[in-house]
Protein backbone atom coordinates (compact mmCIF):
# COMPACT_ATOMS: atom_id res chain seq x y z
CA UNK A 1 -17.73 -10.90 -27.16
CA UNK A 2 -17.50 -8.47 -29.90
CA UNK A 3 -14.24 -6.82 -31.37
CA UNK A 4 -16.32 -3.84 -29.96
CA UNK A 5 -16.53 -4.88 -26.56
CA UNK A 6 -13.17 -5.70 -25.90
CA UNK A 7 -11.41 -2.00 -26.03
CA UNK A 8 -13.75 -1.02 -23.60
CA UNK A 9 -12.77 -3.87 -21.39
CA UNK A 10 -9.18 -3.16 -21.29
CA UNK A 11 -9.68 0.31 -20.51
CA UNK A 12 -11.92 -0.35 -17.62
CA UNK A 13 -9.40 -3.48 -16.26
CA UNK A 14 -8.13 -2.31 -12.83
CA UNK A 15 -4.50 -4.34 -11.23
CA UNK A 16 -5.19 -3.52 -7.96
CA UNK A 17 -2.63 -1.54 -7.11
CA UNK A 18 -1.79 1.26 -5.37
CA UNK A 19 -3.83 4.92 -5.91
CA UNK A 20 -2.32 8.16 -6.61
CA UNK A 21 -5.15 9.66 -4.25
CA UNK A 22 -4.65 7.99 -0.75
CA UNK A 23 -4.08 9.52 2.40
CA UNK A 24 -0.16 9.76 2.21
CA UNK A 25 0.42 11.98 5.55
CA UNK A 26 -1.52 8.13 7.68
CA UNK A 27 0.69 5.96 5.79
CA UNK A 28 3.90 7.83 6.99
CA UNK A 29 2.49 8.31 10.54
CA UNK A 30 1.55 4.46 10.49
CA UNK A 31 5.07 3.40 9.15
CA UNK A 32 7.19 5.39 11.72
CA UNK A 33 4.80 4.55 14.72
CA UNK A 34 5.26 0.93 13.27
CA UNK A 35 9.23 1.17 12.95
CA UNK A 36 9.52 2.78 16.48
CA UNK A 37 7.64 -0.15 17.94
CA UNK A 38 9.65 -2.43 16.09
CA UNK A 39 12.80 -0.69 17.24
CA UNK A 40 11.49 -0.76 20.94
CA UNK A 41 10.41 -4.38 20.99
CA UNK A 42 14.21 -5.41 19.74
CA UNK A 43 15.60 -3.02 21.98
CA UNK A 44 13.76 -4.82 25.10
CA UNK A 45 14.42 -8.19 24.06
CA UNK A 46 17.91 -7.35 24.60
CA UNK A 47 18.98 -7.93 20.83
CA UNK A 48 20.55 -5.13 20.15
């Protein structure tokens, strides 16, 4: 490895995290639809 190579490699090093581009509005449909199933599945059980 050169002292060439090695700013190209940290520029092109991904984490793995999230992305700015995603589908936000099936994220927030998929977290309320799972919170509401959450909520009825206590709410059965009696727990609350």
């Amino acid at each position: 490895m050169t002292s060439t190579t090695l700013p190209r490699l940290l520029v092109r090093a991904r984490t793995g995290g999230p992305r700015d581009d995603g589908p936000k509005i099936l994220e927030h449909v998929l977290g309320w639809t799972l919170v509401v199933l959450l909520a009825v599945l206590v709410t059965r059980a009696g727990l609350m």
